[in-house]
N, C-alpha and C. Protein backbone atom coordinates (compact mmCIF):
# COMPACT_ATOMS: atom_id res chain seq x y z
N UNK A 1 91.28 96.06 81.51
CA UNK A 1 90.13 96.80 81.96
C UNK A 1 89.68 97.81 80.90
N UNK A 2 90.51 98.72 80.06
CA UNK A 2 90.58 99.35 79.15
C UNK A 2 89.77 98.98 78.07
N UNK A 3 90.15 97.95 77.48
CA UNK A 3 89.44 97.23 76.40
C UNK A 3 88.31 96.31 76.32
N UNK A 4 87.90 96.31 78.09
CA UNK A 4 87.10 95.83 78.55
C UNK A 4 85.85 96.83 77.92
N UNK A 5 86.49 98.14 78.87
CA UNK A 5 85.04 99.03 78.25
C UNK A 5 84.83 99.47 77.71
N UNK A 6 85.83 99.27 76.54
CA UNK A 6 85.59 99.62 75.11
C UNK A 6 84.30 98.42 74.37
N UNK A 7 84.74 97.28 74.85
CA UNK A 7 83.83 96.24 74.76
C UNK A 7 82.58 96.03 74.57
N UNK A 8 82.16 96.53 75.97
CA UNK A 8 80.73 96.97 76.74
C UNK A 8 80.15 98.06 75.85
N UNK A 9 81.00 99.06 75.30
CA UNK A 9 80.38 100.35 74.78
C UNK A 9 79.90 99.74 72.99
N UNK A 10 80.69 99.04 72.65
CA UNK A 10 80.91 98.30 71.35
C UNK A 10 79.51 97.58 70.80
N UNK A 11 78.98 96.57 72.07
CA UNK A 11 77.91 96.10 72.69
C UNK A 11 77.14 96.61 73.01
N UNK A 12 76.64 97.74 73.16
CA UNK A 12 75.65 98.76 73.45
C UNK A 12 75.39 98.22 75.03
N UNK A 13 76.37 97.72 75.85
CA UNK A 13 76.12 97.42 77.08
C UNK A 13 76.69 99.12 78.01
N UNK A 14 75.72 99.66 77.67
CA UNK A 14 76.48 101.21 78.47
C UNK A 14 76.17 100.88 79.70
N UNK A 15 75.40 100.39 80.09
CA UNK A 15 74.97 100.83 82.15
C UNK A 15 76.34 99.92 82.76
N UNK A 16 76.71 98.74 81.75
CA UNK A 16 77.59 98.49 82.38
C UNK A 16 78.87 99.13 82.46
N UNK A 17 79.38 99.56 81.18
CA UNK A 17 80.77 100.14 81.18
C UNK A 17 80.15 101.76 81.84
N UNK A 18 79.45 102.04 82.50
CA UNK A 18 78.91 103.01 83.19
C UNK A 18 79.78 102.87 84.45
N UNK A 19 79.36 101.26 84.68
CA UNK A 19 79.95 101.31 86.31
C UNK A 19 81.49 101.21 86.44
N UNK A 20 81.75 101.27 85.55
CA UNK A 20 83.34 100.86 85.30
C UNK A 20 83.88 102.55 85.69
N UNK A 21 83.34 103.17 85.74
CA UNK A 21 83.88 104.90 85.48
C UNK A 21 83.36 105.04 87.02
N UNK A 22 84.49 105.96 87.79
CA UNK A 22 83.89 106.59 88.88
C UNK A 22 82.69 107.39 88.90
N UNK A 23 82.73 108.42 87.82
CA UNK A 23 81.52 109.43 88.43
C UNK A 23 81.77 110.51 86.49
N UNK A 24 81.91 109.89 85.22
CA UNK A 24 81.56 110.52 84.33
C UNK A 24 80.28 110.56 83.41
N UNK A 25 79.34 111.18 84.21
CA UNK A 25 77.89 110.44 83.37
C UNK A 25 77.87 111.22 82.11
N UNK A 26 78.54 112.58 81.86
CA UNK A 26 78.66 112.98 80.60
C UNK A 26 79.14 112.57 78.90
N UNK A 27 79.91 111.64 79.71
CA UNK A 27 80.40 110.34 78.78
C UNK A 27 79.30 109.70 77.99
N UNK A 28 78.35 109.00 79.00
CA UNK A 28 77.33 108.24 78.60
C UNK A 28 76.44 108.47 77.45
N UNK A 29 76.10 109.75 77.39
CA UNK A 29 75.39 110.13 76.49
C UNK A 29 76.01 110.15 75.29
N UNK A 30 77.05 110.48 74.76
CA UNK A 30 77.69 110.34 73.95
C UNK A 30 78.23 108.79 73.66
N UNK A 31 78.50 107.78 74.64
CA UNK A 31 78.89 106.39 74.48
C UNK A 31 77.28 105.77 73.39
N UNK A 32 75.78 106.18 73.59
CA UNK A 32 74.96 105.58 73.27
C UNK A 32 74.49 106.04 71.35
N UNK A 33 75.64 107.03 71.29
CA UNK A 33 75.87 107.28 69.38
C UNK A 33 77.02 106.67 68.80
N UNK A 34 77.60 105.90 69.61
CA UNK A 34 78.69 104.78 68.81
C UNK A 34 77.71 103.76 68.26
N UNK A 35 78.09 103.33 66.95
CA UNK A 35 77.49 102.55 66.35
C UNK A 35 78.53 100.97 66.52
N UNK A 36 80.22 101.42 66.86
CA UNK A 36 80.95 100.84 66.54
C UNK A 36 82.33 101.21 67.30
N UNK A 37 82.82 100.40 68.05
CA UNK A 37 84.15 100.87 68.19
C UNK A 37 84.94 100.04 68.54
N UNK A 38 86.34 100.75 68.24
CA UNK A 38 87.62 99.31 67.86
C UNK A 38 88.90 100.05 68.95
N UNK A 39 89.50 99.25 69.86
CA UNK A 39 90.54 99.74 70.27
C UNK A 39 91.82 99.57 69.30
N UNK A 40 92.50 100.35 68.78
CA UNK A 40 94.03 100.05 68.43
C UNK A 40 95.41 99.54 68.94
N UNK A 41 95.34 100.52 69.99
CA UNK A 41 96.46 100.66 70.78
C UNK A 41 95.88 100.70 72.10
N UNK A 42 96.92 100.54 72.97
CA UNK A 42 96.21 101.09 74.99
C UNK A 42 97.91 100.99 75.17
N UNK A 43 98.84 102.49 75.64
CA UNK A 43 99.60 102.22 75.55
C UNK A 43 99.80 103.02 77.33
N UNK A 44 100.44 102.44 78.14
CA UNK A 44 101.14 102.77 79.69
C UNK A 44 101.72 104.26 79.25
N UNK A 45 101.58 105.24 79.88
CA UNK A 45 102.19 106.62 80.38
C UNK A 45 103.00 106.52 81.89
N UNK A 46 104.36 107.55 81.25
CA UNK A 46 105.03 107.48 82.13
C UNK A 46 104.03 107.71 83.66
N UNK A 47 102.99 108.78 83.75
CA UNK A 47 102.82 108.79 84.59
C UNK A 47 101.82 108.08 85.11
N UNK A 48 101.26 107.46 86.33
CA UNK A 48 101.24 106.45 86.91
C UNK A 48 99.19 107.02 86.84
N UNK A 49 98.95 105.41 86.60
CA UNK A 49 97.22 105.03 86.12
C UNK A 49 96.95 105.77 85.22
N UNK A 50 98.06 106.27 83.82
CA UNK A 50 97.29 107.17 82.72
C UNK A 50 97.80 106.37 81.45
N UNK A 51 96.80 106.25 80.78
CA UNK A 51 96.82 104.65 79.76
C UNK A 51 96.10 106.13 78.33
N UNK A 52 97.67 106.05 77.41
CA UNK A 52 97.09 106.45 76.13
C UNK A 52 96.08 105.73 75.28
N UNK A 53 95.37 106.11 74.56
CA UNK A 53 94.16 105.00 73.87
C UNK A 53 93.97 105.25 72.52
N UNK A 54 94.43 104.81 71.48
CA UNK A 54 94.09 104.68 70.19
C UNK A 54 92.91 103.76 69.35
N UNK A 55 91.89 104.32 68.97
CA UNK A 55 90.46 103.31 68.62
C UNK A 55 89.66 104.34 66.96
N UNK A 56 89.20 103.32 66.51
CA UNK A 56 88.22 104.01 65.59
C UNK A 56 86.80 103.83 66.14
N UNK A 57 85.88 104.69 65.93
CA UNK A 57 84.58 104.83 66.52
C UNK A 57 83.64 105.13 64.91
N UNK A 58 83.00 104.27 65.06
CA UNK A 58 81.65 104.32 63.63
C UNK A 58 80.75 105.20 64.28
N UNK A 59 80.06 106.29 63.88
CA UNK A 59 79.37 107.08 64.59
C UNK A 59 78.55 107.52 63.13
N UNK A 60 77.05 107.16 62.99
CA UNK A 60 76.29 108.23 61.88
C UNK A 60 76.94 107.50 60.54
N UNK A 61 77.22 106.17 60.77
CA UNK A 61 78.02 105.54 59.42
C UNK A 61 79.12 106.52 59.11
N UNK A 62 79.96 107.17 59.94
CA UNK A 62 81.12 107.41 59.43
C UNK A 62 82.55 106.88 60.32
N UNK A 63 83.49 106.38 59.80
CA UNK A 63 84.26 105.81 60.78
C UNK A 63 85.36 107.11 60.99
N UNK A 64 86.09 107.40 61.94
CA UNK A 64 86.86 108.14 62.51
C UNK A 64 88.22 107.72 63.72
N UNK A 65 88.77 107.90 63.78
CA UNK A 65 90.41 107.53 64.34
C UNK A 65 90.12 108.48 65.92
N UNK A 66 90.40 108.07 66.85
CA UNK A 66 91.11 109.33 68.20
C UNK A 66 91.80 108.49 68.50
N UNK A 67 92.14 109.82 69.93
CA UNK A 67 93.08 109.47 70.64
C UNK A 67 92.30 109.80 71.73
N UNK A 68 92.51 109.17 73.21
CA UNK A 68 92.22 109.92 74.75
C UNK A 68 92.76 108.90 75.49
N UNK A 69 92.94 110.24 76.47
CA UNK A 69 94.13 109.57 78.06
C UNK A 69 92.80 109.02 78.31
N UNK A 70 93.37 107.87 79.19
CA UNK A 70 92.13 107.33 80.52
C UNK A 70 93.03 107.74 81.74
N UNK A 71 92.48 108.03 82.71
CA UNK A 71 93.43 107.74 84.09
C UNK A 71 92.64 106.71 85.05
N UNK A 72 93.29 105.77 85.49
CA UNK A 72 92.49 104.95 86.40
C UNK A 72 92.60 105.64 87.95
N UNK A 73 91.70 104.97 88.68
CA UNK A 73 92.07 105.13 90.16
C UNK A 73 91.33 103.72 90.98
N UNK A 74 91.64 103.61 91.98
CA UNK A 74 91.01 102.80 93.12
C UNK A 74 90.20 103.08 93.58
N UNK A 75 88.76 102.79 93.87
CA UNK A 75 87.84 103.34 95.02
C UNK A 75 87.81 102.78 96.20
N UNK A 76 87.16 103.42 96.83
CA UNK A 76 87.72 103.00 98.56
C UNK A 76 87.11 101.77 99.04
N UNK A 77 86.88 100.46 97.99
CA UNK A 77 86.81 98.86 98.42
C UNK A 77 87.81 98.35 97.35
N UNK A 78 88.69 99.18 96.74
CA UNK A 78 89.76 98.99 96.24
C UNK A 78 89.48 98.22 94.12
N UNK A 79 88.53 98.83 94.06
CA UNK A 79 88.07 98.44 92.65
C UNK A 79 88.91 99.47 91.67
N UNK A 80 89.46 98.91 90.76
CA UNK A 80 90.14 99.66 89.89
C UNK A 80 88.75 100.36 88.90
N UNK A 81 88.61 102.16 88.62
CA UNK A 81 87.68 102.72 87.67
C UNK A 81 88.47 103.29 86.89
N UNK A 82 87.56 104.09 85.95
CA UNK A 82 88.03 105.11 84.78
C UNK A 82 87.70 106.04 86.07
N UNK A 83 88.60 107.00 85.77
CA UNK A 83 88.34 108.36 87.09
C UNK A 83 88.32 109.20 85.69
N UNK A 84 88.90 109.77 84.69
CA UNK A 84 89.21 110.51 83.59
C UNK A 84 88.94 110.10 82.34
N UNK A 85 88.59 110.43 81.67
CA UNK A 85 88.80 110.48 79.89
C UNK A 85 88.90 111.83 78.96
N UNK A 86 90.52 112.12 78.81
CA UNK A 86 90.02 112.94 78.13
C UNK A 86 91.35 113.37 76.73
N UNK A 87 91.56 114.55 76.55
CA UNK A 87 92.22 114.84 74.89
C UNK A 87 93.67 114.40 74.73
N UNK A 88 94.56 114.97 76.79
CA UNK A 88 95.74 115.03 76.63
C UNK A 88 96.17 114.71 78.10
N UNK A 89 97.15 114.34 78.11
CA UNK A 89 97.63 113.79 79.60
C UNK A 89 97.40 115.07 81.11
């Protein structure tokens, strides 16, 4: 699912990896200045639905390295979302 919406964002498909997220529209705006992005890593945290994320992002022709937690959750028809994205667990 992770690398799914890295995918979508990669693709300039934002409305979709939009719906993939419970409720972060602040994200969005910032998802539509990736020129480019690569997942590295997606690695399981001990604690439970929090997925470390290693990717480079082309932004303004410059490429750059992060890191950010995702945390997933369920919504109440049981769809797995992004509930979180952010610096540190």
């Amino acid at each position: 699912m992770i690398r799914n919406f890295f995918n979508l964002i990669n693709e300039k498909r934002i409305t979709e990896a939009r719906e993939m997220m419970s409720d972060n529209r602040e994200w969005m705006e910032l998802f539509n200045d990736v020129d480019g992005i690569k997942v590295l890593e997606v690695e399981k945290s001990i604690e439970k639905n929090l997925y470390k994320v290693v990717f480079e992002a082309e932004i303004d022709q410059q490429i750059m390295s992060d890191t950010r937690f995702i945390k997933l959750r369920q919504d109440n028809r049981g769809v797995w979302k992004i509930d979180e994205i952010g610096t540190g667990p």
